[in-house]
N, C-alpha and C. Protein backbone atom coordinates (compact mmCIF):
# COMPACT_ATOMS: atom_id res chain seq x y z
N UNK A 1 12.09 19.93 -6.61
CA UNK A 1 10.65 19.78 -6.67
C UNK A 1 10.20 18.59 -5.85
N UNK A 2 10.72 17.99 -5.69
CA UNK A 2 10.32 16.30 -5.37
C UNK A 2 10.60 16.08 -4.19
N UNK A 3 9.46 15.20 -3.42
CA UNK A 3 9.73 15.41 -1.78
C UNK A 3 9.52 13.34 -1.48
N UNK A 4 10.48 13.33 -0.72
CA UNK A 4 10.58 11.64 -0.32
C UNK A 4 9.53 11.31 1.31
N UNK A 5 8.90 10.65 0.95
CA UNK A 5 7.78 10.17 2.05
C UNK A 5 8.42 8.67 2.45
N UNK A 6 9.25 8.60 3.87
CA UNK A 6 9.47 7.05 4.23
C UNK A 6 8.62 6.40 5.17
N UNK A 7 8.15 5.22 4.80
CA UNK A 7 6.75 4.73 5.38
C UNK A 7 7.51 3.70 6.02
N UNK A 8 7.36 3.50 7.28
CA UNK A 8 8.00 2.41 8.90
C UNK A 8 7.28 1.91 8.75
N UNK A 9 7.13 0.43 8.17
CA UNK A 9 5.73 -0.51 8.09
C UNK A 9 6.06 -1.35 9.72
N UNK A 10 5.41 -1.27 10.54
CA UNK A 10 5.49 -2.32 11.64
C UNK A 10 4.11 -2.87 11.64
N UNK A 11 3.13 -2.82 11.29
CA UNK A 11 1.84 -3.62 11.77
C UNK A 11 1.22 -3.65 10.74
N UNK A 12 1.57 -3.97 9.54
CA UNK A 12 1.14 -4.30 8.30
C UNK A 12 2.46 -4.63 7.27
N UNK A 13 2.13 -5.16 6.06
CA UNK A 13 3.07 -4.67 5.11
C UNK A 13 3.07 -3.92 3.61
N UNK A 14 3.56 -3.94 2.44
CA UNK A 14 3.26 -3.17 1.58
C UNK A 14 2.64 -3.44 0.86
N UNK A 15 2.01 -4.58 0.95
CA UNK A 15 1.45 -5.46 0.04
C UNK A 15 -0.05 -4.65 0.52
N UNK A 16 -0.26 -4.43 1.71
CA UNK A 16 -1.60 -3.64 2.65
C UNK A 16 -1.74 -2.49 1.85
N UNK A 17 -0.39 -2.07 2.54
CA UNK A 17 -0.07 -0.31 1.76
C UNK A 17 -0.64 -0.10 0.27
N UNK A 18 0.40 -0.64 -0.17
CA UNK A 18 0.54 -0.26 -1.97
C UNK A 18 -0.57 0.53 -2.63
N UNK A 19 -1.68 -0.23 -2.08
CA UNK A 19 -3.16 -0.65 -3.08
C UNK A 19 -3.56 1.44 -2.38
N UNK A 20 -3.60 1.77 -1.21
CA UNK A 20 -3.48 2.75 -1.16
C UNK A 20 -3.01 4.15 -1.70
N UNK A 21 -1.33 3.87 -0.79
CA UNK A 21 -0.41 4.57 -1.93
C UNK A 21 -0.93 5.20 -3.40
N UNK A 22 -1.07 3.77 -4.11
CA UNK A 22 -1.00 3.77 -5.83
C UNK A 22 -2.37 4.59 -5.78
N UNK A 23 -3.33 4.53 -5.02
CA UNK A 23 -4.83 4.99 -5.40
C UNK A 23 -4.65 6.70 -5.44
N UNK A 24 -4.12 7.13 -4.72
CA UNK A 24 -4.11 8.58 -4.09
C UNK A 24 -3.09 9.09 -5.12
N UNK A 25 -2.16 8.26 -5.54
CA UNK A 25 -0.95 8.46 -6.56
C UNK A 25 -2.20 9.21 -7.78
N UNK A 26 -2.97 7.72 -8.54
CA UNK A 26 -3.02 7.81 -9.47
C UNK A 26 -4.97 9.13 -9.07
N UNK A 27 -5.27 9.33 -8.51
CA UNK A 27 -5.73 10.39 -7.79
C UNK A 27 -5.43 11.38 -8.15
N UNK A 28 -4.43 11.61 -8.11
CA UNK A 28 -3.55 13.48 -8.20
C UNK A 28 -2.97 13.38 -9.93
N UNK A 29 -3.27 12.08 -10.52
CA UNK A 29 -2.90 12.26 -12.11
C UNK A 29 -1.60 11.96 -12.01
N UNK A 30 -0.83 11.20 -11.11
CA UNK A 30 0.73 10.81 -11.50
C UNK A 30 0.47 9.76 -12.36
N UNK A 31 1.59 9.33 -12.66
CA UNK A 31 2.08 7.85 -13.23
C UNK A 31 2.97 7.31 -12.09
N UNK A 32 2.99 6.28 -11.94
CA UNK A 32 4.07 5.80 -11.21
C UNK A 32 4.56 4.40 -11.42
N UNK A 33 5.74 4.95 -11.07
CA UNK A 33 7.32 3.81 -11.31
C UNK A 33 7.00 2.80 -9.40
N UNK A 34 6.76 0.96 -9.82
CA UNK A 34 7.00 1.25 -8.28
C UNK A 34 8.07 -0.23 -8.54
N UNK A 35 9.50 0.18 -7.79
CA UNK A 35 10.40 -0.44 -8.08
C UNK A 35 10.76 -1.68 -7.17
N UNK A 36 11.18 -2.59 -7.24
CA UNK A 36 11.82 -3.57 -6.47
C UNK A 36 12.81 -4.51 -6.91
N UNK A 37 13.42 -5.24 -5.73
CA UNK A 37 14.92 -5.91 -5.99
C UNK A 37 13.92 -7.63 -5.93
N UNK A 38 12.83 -7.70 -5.63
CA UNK A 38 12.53 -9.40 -5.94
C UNK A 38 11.31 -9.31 -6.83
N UNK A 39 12.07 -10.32 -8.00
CA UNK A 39 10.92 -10.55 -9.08
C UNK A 39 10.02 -11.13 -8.77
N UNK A 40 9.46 -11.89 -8.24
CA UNK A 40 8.87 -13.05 -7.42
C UNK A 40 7.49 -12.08 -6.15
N UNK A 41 7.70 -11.41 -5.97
CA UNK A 41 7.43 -10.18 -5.09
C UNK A 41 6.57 -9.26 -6.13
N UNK A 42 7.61 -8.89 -6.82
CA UNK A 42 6.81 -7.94 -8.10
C UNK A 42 5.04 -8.75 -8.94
N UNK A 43 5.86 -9.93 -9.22
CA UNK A 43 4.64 -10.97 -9.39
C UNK A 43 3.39 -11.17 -8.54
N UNK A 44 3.74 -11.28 -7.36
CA UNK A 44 2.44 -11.27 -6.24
C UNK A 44 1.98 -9.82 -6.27
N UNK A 45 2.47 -9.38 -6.46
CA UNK A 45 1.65 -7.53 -6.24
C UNK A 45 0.89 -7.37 -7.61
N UNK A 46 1.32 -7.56 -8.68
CA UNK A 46 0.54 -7.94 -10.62
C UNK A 46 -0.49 -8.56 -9.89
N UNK A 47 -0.23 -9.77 -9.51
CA UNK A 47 -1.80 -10.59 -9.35
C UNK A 47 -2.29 -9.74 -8.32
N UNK A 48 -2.21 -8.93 -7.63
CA UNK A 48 -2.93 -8.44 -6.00
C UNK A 48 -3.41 -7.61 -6.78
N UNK A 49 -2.81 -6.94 -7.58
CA UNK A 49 -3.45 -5.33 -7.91
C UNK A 49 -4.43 -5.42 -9.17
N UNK A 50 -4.44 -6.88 -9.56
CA UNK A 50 -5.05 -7.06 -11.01
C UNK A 50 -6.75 -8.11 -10.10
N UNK A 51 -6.50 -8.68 -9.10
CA UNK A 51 -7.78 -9.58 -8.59
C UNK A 51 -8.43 -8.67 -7.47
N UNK A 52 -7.63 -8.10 -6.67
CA UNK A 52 -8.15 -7.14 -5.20
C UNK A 52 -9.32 -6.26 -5.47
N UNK A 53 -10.19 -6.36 -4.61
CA UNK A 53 -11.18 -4.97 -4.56
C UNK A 53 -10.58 -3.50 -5.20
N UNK A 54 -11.12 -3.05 -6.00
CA UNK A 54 -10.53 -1.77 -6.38
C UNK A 54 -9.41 -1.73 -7.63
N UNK A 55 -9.84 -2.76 -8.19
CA UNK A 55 -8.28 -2.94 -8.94
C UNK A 55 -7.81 -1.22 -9.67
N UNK A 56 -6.51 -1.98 -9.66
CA UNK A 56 -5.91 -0.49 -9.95
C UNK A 56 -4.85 -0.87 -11.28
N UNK A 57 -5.02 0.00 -12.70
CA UNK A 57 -4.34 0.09 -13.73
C UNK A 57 -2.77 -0.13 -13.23
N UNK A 58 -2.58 -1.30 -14.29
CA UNK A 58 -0.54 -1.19 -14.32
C UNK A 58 -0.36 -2.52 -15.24
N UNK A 59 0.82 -2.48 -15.09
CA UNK A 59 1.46 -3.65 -15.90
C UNK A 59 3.01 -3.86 -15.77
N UNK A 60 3.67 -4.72 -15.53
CA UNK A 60 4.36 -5.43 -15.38
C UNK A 60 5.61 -4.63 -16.68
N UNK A 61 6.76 -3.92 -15.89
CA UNK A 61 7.53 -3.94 -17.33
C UNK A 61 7.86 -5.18 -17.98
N UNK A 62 8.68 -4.12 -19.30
CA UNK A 62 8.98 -5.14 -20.51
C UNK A 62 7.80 -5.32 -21.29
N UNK A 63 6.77 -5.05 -21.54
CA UNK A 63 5.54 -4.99 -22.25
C UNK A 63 5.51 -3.94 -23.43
N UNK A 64 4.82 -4.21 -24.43
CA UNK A 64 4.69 -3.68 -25.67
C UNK A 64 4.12 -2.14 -25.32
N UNK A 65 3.22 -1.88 -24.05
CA UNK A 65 2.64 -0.59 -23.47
C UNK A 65 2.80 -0.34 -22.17
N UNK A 66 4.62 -0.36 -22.10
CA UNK A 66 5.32 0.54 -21.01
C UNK A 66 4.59 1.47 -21.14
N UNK A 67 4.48 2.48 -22.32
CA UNK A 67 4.44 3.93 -21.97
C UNK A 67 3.62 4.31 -21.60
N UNK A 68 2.62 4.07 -21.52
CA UNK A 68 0.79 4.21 -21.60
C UNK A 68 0.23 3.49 -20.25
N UNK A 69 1.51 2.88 -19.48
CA UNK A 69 0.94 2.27 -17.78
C UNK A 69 0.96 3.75 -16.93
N UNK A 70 -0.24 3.43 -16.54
CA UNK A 70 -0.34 4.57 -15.17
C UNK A 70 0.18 4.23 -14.15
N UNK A 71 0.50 2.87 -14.15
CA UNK A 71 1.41 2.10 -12.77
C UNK A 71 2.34 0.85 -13.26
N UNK A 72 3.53 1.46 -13.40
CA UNK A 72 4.67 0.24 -14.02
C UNK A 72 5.35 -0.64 -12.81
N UNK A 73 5.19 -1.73 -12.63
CA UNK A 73 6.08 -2.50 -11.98
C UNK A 73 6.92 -2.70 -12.52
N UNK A 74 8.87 -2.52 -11.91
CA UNK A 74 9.42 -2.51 -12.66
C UNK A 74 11.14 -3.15 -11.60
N UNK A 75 11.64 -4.06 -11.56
CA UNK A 75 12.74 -4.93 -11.47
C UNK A 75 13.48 -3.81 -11.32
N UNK A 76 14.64 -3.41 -10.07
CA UNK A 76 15.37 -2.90 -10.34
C UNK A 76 16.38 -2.69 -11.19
N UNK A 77 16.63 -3.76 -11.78
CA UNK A 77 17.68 -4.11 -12.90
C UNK A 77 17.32 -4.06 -14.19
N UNK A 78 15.81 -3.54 -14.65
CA UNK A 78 15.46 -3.59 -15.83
C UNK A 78 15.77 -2.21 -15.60
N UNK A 79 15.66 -2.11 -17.62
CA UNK A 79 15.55 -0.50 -17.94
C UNK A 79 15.10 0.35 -17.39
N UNK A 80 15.12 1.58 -17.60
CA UNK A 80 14.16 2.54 -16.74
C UNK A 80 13.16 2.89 -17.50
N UNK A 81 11.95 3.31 -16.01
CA UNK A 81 10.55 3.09 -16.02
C UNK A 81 10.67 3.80 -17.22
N UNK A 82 9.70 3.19 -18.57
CA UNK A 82 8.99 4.00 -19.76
C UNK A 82 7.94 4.63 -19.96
N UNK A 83 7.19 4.51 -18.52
CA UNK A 83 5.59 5.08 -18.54
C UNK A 83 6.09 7.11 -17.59
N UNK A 84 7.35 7.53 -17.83
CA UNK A 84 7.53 8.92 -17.53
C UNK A 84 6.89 9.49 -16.45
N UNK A 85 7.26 7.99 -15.28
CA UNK A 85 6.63 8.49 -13.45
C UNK A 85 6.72 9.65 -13.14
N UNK A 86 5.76 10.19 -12.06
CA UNK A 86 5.68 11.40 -11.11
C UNK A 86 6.18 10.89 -10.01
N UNK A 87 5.87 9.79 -9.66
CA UNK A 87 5.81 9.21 -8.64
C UNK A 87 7.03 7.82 -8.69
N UNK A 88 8.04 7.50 -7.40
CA UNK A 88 7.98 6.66 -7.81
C UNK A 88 7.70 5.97 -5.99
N UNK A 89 7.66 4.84 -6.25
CA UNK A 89 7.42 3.85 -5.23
C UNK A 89 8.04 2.66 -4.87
N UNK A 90 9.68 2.99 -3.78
CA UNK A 90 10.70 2.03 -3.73
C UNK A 90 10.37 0.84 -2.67
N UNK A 91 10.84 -0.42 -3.24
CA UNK A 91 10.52 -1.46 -2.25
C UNK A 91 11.77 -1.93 -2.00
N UNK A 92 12.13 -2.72 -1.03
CA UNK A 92 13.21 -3.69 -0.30
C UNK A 92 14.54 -3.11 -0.45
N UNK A 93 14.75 -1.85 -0.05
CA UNK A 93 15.75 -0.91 -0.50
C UNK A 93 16.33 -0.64 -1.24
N UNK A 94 15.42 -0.25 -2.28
CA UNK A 94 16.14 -0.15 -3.83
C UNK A 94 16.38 1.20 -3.66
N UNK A 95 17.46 1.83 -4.42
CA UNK A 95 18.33 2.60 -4.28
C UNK A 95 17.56 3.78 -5.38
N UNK A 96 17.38 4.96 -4.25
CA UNK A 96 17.00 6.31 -5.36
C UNK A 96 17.71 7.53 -4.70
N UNK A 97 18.41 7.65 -5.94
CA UNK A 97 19.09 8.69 -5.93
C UNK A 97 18.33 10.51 -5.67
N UNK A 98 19.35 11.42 -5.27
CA UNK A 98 18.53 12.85 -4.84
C UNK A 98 17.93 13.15 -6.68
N UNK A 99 18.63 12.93 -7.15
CA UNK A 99 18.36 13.42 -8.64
C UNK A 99 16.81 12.75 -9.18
N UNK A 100 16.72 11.65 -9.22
CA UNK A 100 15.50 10.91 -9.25
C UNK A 100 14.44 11.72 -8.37
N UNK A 101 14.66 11.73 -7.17
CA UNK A 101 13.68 12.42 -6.43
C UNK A 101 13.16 13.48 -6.91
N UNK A 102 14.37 14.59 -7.22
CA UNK A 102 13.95 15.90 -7.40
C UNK A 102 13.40 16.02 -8.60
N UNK A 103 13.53 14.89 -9.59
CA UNK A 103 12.49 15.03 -11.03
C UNK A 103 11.65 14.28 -10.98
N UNK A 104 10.82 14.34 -9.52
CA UNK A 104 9.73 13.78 -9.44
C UNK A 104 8.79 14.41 -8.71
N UNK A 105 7.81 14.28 -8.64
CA UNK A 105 6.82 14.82 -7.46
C UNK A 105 6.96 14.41 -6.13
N UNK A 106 7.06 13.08 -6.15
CA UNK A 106 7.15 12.41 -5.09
C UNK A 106 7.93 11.02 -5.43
N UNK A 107 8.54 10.67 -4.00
CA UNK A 107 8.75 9.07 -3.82
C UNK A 107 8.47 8.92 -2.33
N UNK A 108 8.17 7.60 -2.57
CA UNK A 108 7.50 6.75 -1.49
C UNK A 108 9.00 5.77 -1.18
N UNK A 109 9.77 5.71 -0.19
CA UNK A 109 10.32 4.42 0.55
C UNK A 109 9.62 3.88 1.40
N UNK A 110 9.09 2.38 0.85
CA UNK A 110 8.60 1.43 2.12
C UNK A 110 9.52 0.45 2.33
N UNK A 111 9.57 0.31 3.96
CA UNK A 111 10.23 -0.23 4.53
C UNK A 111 9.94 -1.21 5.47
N UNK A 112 10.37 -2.10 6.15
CA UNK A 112 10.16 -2.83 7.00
C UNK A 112 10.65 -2.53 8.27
N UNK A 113 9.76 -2.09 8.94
CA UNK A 113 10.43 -1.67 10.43
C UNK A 113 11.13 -3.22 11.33
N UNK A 114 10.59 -4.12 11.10
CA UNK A 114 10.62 -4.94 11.95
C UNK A 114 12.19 -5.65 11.30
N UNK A 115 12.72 -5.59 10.40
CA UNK A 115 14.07 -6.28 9.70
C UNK A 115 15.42 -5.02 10.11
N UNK A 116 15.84 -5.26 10.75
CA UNK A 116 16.93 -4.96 11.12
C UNK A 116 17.94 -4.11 9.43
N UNK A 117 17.80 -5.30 9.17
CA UNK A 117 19.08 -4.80 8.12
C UNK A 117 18.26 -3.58 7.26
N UNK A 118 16.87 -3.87 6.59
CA UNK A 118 15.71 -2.59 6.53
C UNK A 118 15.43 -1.42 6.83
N UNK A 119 16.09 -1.52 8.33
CA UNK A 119 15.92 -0.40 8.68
C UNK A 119 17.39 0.38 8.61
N UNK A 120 18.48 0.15 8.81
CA UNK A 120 19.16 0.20 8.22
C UNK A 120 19.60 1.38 7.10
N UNK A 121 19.19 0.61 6.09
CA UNK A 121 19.15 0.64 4.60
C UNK A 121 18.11 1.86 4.73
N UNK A 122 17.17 2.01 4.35
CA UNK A 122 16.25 3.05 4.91
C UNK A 122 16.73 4.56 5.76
N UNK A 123 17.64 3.99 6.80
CA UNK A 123 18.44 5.15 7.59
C UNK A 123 19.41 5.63 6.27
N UNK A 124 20.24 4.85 5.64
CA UNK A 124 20.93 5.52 4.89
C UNK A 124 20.27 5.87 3.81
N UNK A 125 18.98 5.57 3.63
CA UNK A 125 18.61 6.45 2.63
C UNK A 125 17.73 7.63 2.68
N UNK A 126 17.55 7.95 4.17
CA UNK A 126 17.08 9.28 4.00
C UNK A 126 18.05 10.10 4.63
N UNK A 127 19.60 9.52 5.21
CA UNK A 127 20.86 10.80 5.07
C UNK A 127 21.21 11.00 3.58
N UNK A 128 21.32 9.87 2.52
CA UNK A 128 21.51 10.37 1.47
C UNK A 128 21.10 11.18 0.73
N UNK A 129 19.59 11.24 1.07
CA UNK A 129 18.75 12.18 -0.02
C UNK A 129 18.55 13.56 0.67
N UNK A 130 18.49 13.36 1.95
CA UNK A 130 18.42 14.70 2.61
C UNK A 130 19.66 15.26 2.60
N UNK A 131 21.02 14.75 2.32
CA UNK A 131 21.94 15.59 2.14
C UNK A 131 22.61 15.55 0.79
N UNK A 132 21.46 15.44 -0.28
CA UNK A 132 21.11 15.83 -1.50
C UNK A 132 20.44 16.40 -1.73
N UNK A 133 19.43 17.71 -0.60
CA UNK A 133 19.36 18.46 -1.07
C UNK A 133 17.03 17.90 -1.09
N UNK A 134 17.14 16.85 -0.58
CA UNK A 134 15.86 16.70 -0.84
C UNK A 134 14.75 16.71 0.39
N UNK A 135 13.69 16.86 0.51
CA UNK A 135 13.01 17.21 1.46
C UNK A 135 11.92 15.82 1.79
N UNK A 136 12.26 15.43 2.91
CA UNK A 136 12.18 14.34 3.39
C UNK A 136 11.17 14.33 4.39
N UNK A 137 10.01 13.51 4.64
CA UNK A 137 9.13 12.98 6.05
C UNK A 137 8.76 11.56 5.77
N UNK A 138 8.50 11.62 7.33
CA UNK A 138 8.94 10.27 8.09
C UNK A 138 7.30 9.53 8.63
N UNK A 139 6.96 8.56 8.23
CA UNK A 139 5.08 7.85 8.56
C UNK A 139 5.58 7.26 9.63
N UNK A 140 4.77 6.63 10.34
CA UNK A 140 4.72 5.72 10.92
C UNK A 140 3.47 4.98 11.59
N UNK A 141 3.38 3.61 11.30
CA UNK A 141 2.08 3.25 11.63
C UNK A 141 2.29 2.47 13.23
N UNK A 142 3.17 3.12 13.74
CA UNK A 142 3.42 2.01 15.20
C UNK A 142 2.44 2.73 16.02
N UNK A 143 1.47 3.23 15.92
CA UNK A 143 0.69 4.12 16.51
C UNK A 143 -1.32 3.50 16.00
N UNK A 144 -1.17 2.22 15.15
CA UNK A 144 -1.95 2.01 14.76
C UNK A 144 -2.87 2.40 13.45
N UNK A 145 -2.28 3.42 13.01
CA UNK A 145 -2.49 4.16 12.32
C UNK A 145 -1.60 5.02 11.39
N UNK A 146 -1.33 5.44 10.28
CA UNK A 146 -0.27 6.34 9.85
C UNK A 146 0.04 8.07 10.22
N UNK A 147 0.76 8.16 10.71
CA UNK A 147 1.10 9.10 11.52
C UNK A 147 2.50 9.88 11.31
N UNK A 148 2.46 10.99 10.43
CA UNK A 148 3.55 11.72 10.08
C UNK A 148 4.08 12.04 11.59
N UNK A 149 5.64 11.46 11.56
CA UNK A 149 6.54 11.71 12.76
C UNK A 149 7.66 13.00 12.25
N UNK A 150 7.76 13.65 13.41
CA UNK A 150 9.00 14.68 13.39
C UNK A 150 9.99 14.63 14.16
C-alpha cells in the first residue's frame, strides 16, 4: 500500500519543508510519525511548528497524549510512534524499513543533497525499499522549485 516520496533538499532545508509536508499530511486526515536521530533538532522543529505562521498540531513524544497527536515527533530510539501514523516523515537518515512503508500510506525521506555522506544514506535507502518491494519517487528542488524527477 505505501509509497516512499525522497525529497533532495539543495536550496532550502526541512525545517522550510516540514511545515508543508505536515500541512498536506494532516490535509488528507493522516497522522504522522516524523522521526529523527538529533534530539536537539527535534526540539527546534516543537518550537517552529508550535510559534510559525500556520501552526500545526503535534507534540513531542513521551507525553501523557501520544495517542491523540496528529503529528508526533519522535527520537529514533524512543518507542514506537503511539499516535498510529499514516504517514511517516524520516529525517537525517533514519532507517525505514519496506515493512513500515507498506503499512503506511506514505513516507517522506528528507535529505540533504548538499552532505555527501546524506546522500549516500538516502541512495541506500531507496535500493532498500525498492527492492522491498516498495514504490518509490524521487523530488527535487534543484530546479527552484519541487519537481518530481524520473
Amino acid at each position: 500500500m505505501g509509497k516512499a516520496l525522497f525529497y533532495h533538499l539543495t536550496r532550502s532545508n526541512a525545517e522550510r519543508l516540514l511545515p508543508q509536508l505536515l500541512g498536506k499530511a494532516l490535509e488528507a486526515g493522516w497522522r504522522v510519525e516524523l522521526r529523527g536521530r538529533d534530539t536537539e533538532r527535534l526540539a527546534r522543529l516543537d518550537d517552529a511548528l508550535w510559534l510559525e505562521e500556520g501552526f500545526l498540531p503535534h507534540g513531542m513524544a513521551g507525553g501523557p497524549h501520544d495517542p491523540r497527536q496528529p503529528v508526533l515527533l519522535r527520537d529514533e530510539t524512543a518507542p514506537e510512534a503511539a499516535n498510529a501514523p499514516d504517514c511517516l516523515m524520516a529525517l537525517d537518515g533514519c532507517e525505514v524499513t519496506p515493512e513500515e512503508a507498506e503499512a503506511r500510506q506514505r513516507v517522506c525521506i528528507i535529505f540533504d543533497g548538499n552532505d555527501p555522506e546524506s546522500l549516500d544514506r538516502a541512495r541506500a535507502q531507496w535500493r532498500g525499499l525498492t527492492s522491498g518491494g516498495v514504490v518509490a519517487e524521487y523530488w527535487s528542488e534543484a530546479g527552484g522549485r519541487w519537481e518530481k524527477k524520473r
